[in-house]
N, C-alpha and C. Protein backbone atom coordinates (compact mmCIF):
# COMPACT_ATOMS: atom_id res chain seq x y z
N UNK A 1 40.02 42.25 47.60
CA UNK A 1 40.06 41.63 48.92
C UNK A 1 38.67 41.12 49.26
N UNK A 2 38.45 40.15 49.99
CA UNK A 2 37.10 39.21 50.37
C UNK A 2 36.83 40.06 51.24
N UNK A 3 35.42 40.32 51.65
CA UNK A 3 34.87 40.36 52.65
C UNK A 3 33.99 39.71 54.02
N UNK A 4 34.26 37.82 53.41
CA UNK A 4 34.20 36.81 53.84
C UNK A 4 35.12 36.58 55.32
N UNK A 5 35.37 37.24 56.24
CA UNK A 5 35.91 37.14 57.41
C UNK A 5 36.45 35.76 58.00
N UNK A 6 35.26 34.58 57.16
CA UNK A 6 35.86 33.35 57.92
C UNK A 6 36.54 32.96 57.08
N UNK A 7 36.90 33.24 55.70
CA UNK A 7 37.66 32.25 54.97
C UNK A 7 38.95 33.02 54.76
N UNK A 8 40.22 31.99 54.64
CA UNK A 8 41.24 32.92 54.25
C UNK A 8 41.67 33.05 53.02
N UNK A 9 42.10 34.03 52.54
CA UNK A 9 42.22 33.86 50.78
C UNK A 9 43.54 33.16 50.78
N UNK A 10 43.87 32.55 49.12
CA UNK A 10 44.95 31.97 49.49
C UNK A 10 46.10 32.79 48.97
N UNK A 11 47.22 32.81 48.77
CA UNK A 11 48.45 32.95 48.27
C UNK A 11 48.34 34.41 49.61
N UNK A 12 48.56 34.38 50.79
CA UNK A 12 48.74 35.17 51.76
C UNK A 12 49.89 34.61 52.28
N UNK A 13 50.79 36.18 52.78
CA UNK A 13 51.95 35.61 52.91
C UNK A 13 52.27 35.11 54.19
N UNK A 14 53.65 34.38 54.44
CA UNK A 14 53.35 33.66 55.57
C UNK A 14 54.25 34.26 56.55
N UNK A 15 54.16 34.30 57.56
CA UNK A 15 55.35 35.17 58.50
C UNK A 15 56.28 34.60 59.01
N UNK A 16 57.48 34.82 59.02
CA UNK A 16 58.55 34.32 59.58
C UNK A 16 58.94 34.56 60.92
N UNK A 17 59.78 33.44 61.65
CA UNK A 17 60.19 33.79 62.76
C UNK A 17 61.58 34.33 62.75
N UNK A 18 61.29 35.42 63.30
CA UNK A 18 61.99 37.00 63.48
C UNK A 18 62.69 36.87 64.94
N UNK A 19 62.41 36.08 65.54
CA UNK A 19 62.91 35.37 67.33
C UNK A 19 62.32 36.73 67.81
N UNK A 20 61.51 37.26 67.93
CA UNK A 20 60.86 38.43 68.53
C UNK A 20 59.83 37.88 69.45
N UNK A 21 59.60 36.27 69.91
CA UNK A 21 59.47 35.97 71.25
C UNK A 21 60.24 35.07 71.71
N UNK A 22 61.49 35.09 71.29
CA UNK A 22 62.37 33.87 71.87
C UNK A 22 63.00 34.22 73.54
N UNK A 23 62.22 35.05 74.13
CA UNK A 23 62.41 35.49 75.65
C UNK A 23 61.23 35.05 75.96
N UNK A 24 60.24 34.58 75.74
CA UNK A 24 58.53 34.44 76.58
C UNK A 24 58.83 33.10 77.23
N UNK A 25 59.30 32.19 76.55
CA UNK A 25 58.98 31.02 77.66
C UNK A 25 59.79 30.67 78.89
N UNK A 26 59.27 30.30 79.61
CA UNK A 26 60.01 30.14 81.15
C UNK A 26 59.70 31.89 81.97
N UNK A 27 59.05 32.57 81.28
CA UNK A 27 58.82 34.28 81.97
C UNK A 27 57.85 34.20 82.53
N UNK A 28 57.50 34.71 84.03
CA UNK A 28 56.25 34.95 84.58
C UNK A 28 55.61 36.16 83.90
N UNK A 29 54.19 36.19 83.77
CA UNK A 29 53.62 37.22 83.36
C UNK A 29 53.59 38.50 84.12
N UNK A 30 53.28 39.61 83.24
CA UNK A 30 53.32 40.57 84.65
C UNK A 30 52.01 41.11 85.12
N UNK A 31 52.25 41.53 86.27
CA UNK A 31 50.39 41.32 86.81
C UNK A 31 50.03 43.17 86.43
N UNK A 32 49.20 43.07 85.47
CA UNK A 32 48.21 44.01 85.02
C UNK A 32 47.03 43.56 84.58
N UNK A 33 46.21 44.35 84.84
CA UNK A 33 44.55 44.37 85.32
C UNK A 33 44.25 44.17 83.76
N UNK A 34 43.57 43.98 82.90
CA UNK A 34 42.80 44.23 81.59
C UNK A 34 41.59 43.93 81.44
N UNK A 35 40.74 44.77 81.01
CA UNK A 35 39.40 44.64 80.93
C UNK A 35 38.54 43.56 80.14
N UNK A 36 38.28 42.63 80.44
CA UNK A 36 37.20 41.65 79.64
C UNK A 36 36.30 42.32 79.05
N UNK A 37 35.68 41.31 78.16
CA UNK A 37 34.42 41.07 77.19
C UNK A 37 33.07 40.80 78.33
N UNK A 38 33.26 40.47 79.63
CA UNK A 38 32.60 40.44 80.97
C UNK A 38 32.43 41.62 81.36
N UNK A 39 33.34 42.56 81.40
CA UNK A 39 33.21 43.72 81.88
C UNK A 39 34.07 43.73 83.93
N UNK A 40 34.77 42.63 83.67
CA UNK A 40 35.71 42.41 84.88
C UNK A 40 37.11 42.86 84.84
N UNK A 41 37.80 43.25 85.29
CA UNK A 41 39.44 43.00 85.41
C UNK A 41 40.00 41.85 85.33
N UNK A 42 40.89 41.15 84.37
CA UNK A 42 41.40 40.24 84.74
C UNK A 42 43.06 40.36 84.45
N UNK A 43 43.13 39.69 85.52
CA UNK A 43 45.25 39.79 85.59
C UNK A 43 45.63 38.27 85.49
N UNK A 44 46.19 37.91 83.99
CA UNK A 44 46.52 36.95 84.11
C UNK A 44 47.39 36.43 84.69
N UNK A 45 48.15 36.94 85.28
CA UNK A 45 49.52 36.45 86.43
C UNK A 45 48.72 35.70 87.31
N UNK A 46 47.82 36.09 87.80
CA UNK A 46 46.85 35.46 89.31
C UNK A 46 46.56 34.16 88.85
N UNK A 47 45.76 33.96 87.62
CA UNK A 47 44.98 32.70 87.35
C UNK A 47 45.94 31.50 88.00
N UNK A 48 45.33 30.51 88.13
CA UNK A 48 46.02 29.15 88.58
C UNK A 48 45.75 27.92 87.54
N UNK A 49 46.56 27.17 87.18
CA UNK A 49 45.91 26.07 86.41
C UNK A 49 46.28 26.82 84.98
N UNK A 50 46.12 25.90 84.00
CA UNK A 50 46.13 26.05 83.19
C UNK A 50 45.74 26.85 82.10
N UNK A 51 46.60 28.65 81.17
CA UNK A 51 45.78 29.17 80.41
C UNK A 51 46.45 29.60 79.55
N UNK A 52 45.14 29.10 78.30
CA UNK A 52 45.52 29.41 76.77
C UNK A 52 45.15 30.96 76.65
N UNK A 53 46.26 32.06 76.18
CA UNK A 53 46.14 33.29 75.32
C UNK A 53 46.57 33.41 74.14
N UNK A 54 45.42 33.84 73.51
CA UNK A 54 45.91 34.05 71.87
C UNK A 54 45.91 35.05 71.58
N UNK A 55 46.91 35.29 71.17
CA UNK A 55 47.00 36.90 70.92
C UNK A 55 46.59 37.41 69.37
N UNK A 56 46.08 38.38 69.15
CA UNK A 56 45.57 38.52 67.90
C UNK A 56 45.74 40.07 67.31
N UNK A 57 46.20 40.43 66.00
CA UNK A 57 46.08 41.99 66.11
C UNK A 57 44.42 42.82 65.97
N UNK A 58 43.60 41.72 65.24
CA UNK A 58 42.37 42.63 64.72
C UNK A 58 41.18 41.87 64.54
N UNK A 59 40.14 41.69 64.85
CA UNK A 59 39.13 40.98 64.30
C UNK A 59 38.42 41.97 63.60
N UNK A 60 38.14 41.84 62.25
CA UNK A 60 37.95 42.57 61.26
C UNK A 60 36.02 42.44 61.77
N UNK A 61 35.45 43.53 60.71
CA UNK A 61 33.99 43.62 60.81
C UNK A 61 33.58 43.19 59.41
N UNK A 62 32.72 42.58 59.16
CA UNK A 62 31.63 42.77 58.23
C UNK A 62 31.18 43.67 57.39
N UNK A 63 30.38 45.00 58.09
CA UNK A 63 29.95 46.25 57.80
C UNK A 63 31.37 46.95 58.18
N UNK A 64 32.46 46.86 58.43
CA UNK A 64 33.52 47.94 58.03
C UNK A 64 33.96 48.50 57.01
N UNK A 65 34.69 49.02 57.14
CA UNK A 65 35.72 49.95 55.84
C UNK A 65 36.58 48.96 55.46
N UNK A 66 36.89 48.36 54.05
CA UNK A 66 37.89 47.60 53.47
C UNK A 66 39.21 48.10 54.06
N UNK A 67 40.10 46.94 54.39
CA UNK A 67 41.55 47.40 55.72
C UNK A 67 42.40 46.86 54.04
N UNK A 68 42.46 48.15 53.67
CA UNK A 68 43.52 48.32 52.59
C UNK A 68 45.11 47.50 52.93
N UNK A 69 45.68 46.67 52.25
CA UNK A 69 47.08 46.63 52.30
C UNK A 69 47.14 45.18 53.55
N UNK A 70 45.84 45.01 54.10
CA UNK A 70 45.70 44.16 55.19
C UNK A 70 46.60 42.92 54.98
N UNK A 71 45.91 42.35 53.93
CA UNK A 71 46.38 40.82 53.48
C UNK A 71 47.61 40.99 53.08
N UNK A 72 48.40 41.63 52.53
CA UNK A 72 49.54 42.17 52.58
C UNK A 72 50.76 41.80 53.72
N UNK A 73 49.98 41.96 54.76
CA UNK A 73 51.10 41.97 55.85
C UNK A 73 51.03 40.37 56.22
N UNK A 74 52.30 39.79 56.71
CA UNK A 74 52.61 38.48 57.04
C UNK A 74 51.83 38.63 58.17
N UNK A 75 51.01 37.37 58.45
CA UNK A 75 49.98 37.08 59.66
C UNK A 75 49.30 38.10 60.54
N UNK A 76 49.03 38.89 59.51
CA UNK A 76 47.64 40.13 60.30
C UNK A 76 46.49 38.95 59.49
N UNK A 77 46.07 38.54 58.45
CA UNK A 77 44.57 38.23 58.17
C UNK A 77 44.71 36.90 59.00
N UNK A 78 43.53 36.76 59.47
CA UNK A 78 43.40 35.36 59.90
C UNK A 78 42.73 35.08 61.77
N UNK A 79 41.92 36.61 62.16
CA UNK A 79 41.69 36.73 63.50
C UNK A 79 40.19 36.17 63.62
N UNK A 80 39.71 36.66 62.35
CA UNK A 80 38.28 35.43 62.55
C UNK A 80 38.45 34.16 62.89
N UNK A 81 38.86 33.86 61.62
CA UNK A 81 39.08 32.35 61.41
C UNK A 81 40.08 31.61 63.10
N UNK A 82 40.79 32.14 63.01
CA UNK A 82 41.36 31.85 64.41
C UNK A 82 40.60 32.26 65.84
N UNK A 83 39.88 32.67 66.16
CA UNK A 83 39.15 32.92 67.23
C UNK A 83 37.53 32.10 66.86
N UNK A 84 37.70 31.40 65.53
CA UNK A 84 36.12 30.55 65.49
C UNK A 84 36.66 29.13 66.03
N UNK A 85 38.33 29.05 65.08
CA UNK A 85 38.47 27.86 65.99
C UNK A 85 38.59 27.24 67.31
N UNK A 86 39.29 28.42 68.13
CA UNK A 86 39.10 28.16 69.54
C UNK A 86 37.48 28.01 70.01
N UNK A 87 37.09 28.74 69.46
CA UNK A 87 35.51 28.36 69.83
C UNK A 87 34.82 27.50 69.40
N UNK A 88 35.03 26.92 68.73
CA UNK A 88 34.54 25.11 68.30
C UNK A 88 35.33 24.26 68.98
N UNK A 89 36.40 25.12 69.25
CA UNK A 89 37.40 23.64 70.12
C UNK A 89 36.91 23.64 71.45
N UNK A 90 36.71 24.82 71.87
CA UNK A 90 36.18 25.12 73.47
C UNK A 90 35.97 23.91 74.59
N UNK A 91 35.06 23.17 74.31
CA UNK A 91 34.98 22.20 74.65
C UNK A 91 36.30 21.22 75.21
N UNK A 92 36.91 21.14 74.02
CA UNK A 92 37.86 20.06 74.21
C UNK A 92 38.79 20.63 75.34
N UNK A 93 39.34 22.22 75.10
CA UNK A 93 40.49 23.23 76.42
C UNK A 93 39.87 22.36 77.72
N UNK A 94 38.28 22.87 77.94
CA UNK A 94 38.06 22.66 79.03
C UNK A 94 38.35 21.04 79.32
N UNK A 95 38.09 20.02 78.46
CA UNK A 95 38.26 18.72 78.78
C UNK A 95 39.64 18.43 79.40
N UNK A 96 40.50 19.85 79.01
CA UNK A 96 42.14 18.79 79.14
C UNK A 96 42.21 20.12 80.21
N UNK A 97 41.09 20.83 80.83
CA UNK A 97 41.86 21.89 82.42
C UNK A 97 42.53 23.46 81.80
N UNK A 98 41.87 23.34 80.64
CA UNK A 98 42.53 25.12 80.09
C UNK A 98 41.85 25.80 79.67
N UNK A 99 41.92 27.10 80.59
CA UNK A 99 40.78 28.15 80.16
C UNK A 99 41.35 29.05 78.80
N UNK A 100 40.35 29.50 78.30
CA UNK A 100 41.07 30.36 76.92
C UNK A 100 40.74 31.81 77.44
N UNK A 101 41.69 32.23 77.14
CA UNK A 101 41.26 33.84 76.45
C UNK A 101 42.49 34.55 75.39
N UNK A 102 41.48 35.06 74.52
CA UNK A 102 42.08 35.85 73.63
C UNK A 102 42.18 37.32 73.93
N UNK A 103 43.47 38.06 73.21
CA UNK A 103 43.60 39.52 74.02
C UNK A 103 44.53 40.34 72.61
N UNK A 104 43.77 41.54 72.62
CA UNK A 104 43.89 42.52 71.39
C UNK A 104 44.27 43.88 72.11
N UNK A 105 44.92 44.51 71.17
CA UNK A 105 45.07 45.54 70.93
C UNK A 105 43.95 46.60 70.66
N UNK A 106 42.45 45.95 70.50
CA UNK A 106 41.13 46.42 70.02
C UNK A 106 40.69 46.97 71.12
N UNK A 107 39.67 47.66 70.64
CA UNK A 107 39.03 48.95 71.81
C UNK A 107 37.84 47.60 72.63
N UNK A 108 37.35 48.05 73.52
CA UNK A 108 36.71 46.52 74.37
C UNK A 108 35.53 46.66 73.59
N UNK A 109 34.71 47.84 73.33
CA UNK A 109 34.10 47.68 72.08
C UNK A 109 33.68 47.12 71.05
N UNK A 110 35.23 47.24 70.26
CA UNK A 110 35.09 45.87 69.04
C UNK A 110 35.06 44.86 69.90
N UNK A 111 35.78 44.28 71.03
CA UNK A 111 36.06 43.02 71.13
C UNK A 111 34.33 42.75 71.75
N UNK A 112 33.82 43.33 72.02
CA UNK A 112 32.82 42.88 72.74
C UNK A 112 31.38 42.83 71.38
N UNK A 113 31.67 43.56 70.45
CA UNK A 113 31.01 43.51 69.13
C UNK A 113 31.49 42.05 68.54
N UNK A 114 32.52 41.46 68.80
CA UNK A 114 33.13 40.17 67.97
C UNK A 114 32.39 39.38 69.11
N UNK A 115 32.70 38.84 70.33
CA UNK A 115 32.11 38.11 70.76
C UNK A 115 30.90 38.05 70.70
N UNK A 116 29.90 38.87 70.74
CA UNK A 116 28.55 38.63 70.61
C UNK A 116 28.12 38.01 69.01
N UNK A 117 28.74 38.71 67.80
CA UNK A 117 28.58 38.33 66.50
C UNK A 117 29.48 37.00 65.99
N UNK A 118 30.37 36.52 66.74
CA UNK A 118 31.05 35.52 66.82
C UNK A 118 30.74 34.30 67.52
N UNK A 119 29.86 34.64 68.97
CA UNK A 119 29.27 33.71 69.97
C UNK A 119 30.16 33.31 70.34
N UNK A 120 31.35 33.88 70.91
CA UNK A 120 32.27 32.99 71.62
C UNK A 120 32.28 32.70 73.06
N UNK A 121 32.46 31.42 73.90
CA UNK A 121 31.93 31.38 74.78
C UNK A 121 33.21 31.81 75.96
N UNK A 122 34.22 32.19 75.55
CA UNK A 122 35.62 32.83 76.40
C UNK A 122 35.26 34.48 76.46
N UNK A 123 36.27 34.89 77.29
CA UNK A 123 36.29 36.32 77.66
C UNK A 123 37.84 36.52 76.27
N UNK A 124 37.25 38.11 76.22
CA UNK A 124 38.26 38.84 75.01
C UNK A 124 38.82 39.94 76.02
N UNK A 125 40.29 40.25 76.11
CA UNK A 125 40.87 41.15 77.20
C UNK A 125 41.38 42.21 76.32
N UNK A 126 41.35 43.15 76.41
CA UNK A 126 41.69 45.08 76.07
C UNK A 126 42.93 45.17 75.86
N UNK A 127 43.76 45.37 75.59
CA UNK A 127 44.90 45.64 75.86
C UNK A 127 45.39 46.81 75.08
N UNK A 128 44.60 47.81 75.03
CA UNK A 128 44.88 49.21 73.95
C UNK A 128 46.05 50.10 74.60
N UNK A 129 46.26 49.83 75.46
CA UNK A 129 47.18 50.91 75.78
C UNK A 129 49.07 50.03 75.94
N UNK A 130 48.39 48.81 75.25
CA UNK A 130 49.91 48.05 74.94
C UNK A 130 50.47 47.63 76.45
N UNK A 131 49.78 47.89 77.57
CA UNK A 131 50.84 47.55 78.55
C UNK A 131 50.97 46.21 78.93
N UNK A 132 50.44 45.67 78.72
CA UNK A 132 50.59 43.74 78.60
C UNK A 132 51.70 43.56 77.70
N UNK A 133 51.28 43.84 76.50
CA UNK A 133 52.28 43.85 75.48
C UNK A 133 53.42 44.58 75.56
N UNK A 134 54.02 45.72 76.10
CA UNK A 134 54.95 46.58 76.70
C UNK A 134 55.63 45.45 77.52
N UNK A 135 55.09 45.20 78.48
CA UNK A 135 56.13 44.62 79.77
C UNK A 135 56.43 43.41 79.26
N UNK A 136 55.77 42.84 78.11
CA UNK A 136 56.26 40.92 78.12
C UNK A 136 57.07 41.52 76.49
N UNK A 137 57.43 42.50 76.31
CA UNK A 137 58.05 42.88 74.46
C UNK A 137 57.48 42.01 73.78
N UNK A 138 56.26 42.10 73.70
CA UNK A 138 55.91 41.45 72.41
C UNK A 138 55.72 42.31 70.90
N UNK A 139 56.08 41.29 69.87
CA UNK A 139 56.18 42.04 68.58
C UNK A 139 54.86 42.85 68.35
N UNK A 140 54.85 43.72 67.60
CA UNK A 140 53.97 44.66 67.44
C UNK A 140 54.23 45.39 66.02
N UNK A 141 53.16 45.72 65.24
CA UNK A 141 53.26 46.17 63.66
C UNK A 141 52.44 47.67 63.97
N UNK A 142 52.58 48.37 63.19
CA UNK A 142 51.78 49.92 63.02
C UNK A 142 50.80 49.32 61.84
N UNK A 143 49.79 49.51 61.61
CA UNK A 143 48.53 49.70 60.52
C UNK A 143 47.47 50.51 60.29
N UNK A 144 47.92 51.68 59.45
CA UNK A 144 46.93 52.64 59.33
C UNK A 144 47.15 53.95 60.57
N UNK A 145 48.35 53.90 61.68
CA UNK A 145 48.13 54.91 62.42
C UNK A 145 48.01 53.82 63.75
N UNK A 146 47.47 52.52 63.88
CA UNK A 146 47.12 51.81 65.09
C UNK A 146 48.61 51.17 64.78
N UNK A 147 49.05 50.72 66.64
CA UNK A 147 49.67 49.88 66.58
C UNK A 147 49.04 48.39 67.46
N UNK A 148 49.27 47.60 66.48
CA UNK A 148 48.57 46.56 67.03
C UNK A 148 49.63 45.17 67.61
N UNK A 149 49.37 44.14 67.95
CA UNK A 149 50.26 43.09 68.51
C UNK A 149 50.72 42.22 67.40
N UNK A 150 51.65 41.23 66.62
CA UNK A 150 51.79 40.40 65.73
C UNK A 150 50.87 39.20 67.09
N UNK A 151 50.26 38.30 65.72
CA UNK A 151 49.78 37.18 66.22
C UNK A 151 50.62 36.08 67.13
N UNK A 152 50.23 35.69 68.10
CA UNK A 152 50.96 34.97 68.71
C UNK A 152 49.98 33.98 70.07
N UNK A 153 50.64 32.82 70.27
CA UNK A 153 50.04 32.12 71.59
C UNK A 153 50.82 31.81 72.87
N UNK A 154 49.97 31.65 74.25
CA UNK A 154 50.91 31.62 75.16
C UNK A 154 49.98 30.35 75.82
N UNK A 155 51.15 29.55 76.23
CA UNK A 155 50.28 28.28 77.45
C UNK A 155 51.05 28.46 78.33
N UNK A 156 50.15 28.97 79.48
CA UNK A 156 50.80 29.70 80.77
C UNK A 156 49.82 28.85 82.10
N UNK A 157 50.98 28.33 83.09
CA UNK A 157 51.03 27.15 83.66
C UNK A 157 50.71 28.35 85.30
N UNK A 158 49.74 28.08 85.90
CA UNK A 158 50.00 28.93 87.46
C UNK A 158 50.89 30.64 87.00
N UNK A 159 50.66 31.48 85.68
CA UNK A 159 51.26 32.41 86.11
C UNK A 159 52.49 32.63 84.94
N UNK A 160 52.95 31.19 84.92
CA UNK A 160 54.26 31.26 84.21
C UNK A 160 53.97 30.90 82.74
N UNK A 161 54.52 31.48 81.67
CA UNK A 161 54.62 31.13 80.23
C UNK A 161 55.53 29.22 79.71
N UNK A 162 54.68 28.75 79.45
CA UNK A 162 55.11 27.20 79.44
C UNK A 162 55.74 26.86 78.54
N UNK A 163 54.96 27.68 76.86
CA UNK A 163 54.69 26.97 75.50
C UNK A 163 54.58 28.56 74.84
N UNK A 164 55.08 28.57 73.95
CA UNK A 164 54.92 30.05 72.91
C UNK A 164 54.06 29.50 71.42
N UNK A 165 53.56 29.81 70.46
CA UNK A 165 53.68 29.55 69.83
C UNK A 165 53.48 30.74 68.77
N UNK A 166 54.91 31.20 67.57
CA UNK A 166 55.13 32.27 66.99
C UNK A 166 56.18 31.95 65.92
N UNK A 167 55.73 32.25 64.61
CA UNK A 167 54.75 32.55 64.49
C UNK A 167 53.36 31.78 64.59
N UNK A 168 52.10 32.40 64.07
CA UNK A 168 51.33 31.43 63.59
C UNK A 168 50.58 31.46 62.35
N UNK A 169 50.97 30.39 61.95
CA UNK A 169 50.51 30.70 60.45
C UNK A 169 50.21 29.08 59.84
N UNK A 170 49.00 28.84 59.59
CA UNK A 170 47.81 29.37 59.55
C UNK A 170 46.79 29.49 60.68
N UNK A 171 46.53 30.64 60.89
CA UNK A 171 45.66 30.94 62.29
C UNK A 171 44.48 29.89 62.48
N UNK A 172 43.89 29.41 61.38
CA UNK A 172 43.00 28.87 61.70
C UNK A 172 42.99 27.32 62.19
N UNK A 173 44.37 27.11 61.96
CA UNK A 173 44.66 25.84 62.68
C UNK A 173 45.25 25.93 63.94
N UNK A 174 45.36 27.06 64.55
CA UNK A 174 46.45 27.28 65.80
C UNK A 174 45.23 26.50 67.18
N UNK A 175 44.34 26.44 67.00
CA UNK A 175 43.89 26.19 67.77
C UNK A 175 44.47 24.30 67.90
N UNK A 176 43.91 23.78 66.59
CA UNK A 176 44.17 22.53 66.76
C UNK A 176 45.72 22.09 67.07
N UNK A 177 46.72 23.07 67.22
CA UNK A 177 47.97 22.85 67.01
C UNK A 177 48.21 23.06 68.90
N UNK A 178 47.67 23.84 69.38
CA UNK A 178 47.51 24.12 71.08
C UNK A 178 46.89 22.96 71.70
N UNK A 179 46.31 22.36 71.12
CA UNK A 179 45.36 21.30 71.73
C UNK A 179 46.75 20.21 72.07
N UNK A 180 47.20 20.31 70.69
CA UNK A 180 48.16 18.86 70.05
C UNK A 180 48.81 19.21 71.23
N UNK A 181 49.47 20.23 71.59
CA UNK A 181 50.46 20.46 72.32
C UNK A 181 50.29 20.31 73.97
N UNK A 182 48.96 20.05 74.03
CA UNK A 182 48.66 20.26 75.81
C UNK A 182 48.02 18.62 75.89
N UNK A 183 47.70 18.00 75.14
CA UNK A 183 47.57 16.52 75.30
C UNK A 183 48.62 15.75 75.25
N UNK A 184 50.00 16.27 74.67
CA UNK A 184 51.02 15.77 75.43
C UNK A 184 52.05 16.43 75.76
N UNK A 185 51.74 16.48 76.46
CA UNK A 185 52.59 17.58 77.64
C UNK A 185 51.62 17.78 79.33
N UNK A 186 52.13 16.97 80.42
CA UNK A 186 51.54 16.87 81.67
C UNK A 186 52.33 18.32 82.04
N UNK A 187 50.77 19.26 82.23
CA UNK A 187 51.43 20.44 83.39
C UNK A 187 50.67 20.63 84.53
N UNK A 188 50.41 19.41 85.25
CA UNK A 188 49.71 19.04 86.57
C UNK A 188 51.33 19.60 87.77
């Protein structure tokens, strides 16, 4: 297994849709607090306007322990590479009115260890105790003893879920594939 975080190896398998979010779109979110990479509460139900969440199970480390069996699983590798692209795209969200944030299953810890070693210029939201993920059923895998979220995106309009996108595979294009999708599509 690489220890190259941004690149993805190839012949990784690809994940299928399992309809394990074919209830998210048209659902209001539910309002729970989660801790930022800021060190704020944020409840995405409140926001107004336009917002991209990417959901992710793991952003791997560098100096970690090799995640045995990782690449293995359909769309667990690929949280670097997918959270660099939103952050090169950054720019463009804000050009078209959409704030990003990405949100893990990770202790705020790691997430706040990835943003700084990542430089990302969005907030990363907590979600360890699954209750985001609990109330909206989103898919979820066990690894190693953790249970973490399957990868997934949400374009959520004032509150409400607009656009799903699940699976995703290849992560590192999901960004450019969210973009595609909000330049045409008016959610004024």
């Amino acid at each position: 297994m690489t220890k190259n975080l941004l690149e993805l190896p190839p012949n990784l398998p690809i994940p299928q849709d399992d309809g394990a979010c074919k209830h998210l779109e048209g659902r209001l979110l539910p309002s729970i607090k989660l801790l930022s990479t800021s060190g704020q509460q944020v409840d995405l139900s409140k926001l107004s306007g336009t917002t991209v969440v990417y959901i992710f199970p793991m952003i791997g480390r560098p100096d970690g322990p090799p995640m045995t069996g990782w690449n293995e699983i359909p769309g667990a590798r690929g949280c670097t590479p997918q959270s660099c692209a939103f952050r090169d795209n950054h720019d463009d969200f804000l050009n078209l009115g959409a704030k990003i944030y990405g949100l893990s299953a990770q202790t705020h810890d790691a997430q706040q260890e990835a943003v700084g070693r990542l430089h990302l210029p969005f907030e990363l939201l907590c979600d360890d105790s699954l209750s985001f993920a609990n109330a909206l059923m989103l898919p979820t895998f066990e690894y190693h003893g953790l249970m973490l979220i399957k990868r997934l995106t949400l374009i959520v309009k004032d509150g409400k879920i607009c656009e799903v996108f699940y699976p995703v595979f290849p992560p590192n294009e999901n960004a450019a594939q969210v973009l595609e999708w909000l330049s045409s599509h008016s959610l004024i």
